[in-house]
N, C-alpha and C. Protein backbone atom coordinates (compact mmCIF):
# COMPACT_ATOMS: atom_id res chain seq x y z
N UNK A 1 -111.62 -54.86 -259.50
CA UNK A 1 -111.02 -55.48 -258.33
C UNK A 1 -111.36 -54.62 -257.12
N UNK A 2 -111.84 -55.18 -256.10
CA UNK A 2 -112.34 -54.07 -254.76
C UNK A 2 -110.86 -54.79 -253.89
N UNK A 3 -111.20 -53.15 -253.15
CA UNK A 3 -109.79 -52.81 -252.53
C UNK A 3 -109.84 -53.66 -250.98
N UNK A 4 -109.26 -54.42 -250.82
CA UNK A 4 -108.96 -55.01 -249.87
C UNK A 4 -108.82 -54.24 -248.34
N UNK A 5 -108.85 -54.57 -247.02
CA UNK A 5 -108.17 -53.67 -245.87
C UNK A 5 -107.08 -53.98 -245.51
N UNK A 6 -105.90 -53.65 -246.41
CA UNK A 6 -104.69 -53.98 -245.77
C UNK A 6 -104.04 -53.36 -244.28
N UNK A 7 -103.80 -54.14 -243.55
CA UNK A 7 -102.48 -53.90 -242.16
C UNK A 7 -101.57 -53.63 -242.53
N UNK A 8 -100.54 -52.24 -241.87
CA UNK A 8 -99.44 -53.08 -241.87
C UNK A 8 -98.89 -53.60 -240.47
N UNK A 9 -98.38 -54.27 -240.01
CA UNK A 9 -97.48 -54.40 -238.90
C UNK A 9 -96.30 -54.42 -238.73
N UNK A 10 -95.80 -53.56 -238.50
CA UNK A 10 -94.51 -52.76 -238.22
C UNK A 10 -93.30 -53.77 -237.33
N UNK A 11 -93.95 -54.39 -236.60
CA UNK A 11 -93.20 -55.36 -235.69
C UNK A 11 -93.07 -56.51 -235.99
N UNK A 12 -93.97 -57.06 -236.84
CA UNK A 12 -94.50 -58.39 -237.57
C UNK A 12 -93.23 -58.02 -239.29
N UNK A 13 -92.60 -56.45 -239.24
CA UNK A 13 -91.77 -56.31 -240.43
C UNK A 13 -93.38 -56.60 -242.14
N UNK A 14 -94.47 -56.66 -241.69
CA UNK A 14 -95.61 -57.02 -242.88
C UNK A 14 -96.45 -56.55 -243.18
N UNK A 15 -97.41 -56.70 -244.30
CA UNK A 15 -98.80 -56.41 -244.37
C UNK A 15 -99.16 -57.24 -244.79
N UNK A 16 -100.52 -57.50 -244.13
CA UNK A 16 -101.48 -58.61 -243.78
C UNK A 16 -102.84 -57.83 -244.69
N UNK A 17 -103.68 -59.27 -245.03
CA UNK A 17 -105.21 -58.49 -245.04
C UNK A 17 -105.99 -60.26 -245.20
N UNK A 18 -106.70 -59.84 -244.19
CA UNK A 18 -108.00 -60.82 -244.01
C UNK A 18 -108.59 -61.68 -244.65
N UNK A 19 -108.70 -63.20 -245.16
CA UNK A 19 -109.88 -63.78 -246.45
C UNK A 19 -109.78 -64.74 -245.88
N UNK A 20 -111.46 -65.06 -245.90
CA UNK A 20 -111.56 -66.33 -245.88
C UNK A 20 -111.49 -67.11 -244.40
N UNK A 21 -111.03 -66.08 -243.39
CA UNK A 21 -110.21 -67.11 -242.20
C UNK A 21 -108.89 -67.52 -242.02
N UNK A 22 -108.16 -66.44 -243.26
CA UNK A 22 -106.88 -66.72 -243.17
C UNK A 22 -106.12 -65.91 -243.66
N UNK A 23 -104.70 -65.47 -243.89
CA UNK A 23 -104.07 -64.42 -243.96
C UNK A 23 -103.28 -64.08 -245.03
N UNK A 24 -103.68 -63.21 -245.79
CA UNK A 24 -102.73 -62.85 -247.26
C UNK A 24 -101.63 -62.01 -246.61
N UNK A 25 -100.07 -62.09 -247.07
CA UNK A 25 -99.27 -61.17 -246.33
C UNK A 25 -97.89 -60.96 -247.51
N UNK A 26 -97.33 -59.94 -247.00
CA UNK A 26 -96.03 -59.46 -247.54
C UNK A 26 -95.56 -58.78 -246.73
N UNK A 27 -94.48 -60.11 -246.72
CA UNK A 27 -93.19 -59.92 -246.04
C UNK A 27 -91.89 -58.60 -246.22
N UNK A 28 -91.57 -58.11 -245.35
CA UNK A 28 -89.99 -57.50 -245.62
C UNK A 28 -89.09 -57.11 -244.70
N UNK A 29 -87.87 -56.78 -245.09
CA UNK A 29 -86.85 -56.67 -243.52
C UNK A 29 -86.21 -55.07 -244.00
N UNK A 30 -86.00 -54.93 -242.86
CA UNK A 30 -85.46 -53.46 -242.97
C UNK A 30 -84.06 -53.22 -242.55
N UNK A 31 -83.17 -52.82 -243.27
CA UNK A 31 -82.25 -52.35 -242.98
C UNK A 31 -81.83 -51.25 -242.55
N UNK A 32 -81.10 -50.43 -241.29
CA UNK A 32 -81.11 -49.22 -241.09
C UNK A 32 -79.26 -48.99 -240.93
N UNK A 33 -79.47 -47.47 -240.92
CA UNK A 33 -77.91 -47.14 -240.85
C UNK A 33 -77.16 -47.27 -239.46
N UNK A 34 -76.19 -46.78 -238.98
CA UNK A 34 -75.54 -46.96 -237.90
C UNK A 34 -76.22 -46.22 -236.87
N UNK A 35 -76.98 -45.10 -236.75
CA UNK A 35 -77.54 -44.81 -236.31
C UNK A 35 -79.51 -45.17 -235.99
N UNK A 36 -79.62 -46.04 -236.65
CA UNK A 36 -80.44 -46.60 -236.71
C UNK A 36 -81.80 -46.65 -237.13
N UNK A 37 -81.55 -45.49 -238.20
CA UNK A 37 -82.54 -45.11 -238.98
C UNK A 37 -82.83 -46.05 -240.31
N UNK A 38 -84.09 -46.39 -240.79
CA UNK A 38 -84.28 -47.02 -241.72
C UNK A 38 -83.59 -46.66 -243.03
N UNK A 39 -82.92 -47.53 -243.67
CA UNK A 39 -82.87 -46.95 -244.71
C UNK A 39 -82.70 -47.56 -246.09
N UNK A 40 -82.99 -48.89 -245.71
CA UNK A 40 -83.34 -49.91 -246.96
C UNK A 40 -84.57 -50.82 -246.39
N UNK A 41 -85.50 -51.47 -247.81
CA UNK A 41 -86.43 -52.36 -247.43
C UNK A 41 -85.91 -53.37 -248.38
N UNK A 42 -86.19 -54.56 -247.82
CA UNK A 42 -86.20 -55.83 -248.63
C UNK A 42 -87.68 -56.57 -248.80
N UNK A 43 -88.34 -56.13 -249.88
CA UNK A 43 -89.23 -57.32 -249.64
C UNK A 43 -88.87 -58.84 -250.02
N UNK A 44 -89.20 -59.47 -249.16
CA UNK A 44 -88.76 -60.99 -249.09
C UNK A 44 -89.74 -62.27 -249.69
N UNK A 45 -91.03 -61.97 -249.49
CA UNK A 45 -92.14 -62.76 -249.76
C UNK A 45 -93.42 -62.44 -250.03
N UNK A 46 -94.22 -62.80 -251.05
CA UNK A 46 -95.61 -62.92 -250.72
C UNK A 46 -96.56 -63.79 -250.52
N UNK A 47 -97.30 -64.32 -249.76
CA UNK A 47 -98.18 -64.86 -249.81
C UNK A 47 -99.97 -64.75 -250.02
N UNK A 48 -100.69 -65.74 -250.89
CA UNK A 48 -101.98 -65.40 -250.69
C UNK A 48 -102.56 -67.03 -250.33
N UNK A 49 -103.16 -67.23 -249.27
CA UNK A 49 -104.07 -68.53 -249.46
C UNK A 49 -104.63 -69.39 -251.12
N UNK A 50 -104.31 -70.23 -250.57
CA UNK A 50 -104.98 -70.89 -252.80
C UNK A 50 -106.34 -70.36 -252.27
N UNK A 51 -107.38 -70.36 -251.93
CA UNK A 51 -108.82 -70.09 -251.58
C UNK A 51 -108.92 -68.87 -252.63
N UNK A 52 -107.94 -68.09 -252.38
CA UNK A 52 -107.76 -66.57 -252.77
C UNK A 52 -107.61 -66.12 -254.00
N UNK A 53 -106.78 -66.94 -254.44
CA UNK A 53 -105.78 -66.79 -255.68
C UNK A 53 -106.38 -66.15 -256.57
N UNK A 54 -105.96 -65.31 -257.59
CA UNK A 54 -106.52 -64.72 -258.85
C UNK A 54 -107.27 -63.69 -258.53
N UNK A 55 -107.48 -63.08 -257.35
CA UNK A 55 -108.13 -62.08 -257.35
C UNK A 55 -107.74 -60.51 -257.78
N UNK A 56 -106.06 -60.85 -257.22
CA UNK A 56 -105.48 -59.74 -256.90
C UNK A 56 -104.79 -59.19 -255.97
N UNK A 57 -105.38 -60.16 -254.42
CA UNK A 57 -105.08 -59.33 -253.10
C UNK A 57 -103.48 -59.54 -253.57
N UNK A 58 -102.61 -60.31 -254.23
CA UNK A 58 -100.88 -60.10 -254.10
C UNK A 58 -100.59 -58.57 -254.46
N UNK A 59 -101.27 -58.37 -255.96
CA UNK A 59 -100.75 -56.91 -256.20
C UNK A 59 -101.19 -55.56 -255.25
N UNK A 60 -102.41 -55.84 -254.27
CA UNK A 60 -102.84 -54.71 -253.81
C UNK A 60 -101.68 -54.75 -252.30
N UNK A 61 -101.46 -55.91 -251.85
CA UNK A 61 -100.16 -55.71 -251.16
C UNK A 61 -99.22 -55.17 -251.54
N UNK A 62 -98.48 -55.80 -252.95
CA UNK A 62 -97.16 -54.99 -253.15
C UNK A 62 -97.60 -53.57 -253.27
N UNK A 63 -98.62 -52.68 -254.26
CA UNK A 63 -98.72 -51.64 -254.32
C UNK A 63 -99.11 -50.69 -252.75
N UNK A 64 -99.34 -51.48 -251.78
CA UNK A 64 -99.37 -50.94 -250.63
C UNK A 64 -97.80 -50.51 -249.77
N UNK A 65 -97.30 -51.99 -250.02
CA UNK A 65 -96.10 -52.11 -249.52
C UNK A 65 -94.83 -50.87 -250.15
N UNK A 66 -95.09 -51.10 -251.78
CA UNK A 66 -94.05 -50.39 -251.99
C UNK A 66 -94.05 -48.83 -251.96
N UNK A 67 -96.04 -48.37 -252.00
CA UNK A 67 -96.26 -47.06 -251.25
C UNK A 67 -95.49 -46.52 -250.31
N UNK A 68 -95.73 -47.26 -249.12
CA UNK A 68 -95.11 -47.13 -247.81
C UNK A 68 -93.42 -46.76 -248.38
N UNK A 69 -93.12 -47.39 -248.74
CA UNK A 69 -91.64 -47.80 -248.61
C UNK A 69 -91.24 -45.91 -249.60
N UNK A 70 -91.38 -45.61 -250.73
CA UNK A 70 -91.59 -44.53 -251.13
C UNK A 70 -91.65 -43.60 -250.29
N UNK A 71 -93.08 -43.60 -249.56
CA UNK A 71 -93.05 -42.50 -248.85
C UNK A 71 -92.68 -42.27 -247.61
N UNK A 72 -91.74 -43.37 -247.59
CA UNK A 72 -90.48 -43.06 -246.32
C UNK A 72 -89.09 -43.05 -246.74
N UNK A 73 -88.92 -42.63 -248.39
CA UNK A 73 -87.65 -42.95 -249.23
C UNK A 73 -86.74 -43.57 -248.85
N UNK A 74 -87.03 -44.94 -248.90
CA UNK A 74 -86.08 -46.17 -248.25
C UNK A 74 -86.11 -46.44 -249.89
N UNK A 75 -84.72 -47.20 -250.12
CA UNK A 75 -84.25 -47.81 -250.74
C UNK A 75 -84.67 -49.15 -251.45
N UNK A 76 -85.45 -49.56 -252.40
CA UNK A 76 -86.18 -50.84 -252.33
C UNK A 76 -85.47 -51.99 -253.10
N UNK A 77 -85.48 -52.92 -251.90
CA UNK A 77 -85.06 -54.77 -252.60
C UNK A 77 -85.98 -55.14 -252.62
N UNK A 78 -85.67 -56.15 -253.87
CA UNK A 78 -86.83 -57.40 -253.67
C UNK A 78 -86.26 -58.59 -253.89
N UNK A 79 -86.20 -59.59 -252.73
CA UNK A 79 -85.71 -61.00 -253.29
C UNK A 79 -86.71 -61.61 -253.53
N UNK A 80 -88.24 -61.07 -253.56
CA UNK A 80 -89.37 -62.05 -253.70
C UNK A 80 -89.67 -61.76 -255.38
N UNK A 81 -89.83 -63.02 -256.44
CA UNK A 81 -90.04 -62.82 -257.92
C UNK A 81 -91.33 -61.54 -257.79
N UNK A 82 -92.24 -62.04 -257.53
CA UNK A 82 -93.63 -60.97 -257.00
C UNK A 82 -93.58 -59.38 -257.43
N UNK A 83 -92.60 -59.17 -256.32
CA UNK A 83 -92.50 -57.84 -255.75
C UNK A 83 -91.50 -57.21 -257.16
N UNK A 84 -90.21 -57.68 -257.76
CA UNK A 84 -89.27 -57.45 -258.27
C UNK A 84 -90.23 -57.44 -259.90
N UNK A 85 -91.18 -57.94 -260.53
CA UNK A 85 -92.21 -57.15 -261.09
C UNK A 85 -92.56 -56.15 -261.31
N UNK A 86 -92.74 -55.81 -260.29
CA UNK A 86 -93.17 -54.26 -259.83
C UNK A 86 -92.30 -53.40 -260.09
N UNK A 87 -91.01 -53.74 -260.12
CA UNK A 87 -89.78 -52.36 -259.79
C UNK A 87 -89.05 -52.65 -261.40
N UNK A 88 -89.25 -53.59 -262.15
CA UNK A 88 -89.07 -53.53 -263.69
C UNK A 88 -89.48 -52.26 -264.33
């Protein structure tokens, strides 16, 4: 499987990566404390274009996503089936 160029966008709450003309992404929301520091993630969704499907780009998102999330020791949800895979 070749490694995709995943985004993330921080403001967009996602990571994105490029195919086709159209956009594979995973979603999540962040929860922070009273002070307003991060300190939970929810991932919420994934998407890949059908064009796409079966390649892989879903898992190279979550394993991106839940990188990130690790190495900012946030707390990880998943309401997306996808993602909640991963954390079994």
């Amino acid at each position: 499987m070749s490694q995709a160029v995943i985004r993330h966008l921080p403001e967009q709450q996602c990571f994105v990566l490029d195919v086709q003309g159209q956009q594979a992404r995973l979603d999540y929301q962040l929860s922070t404390d009273a002070a307003g520091k991060p300190m939970q993630v929810n991932f919420t969704h994934t998407f890949v274009p059908e064009v796409a499907r079966g390649q892989g780009l879903a898992e190279q998102l979550v394993r991106a996503g839940l990188s990130w999330a690790r190495a900012r020791q946030l707390q990880i949800v998943a309401s997306c089936w996808y993602v909640a895979k991963f954390l079994r």
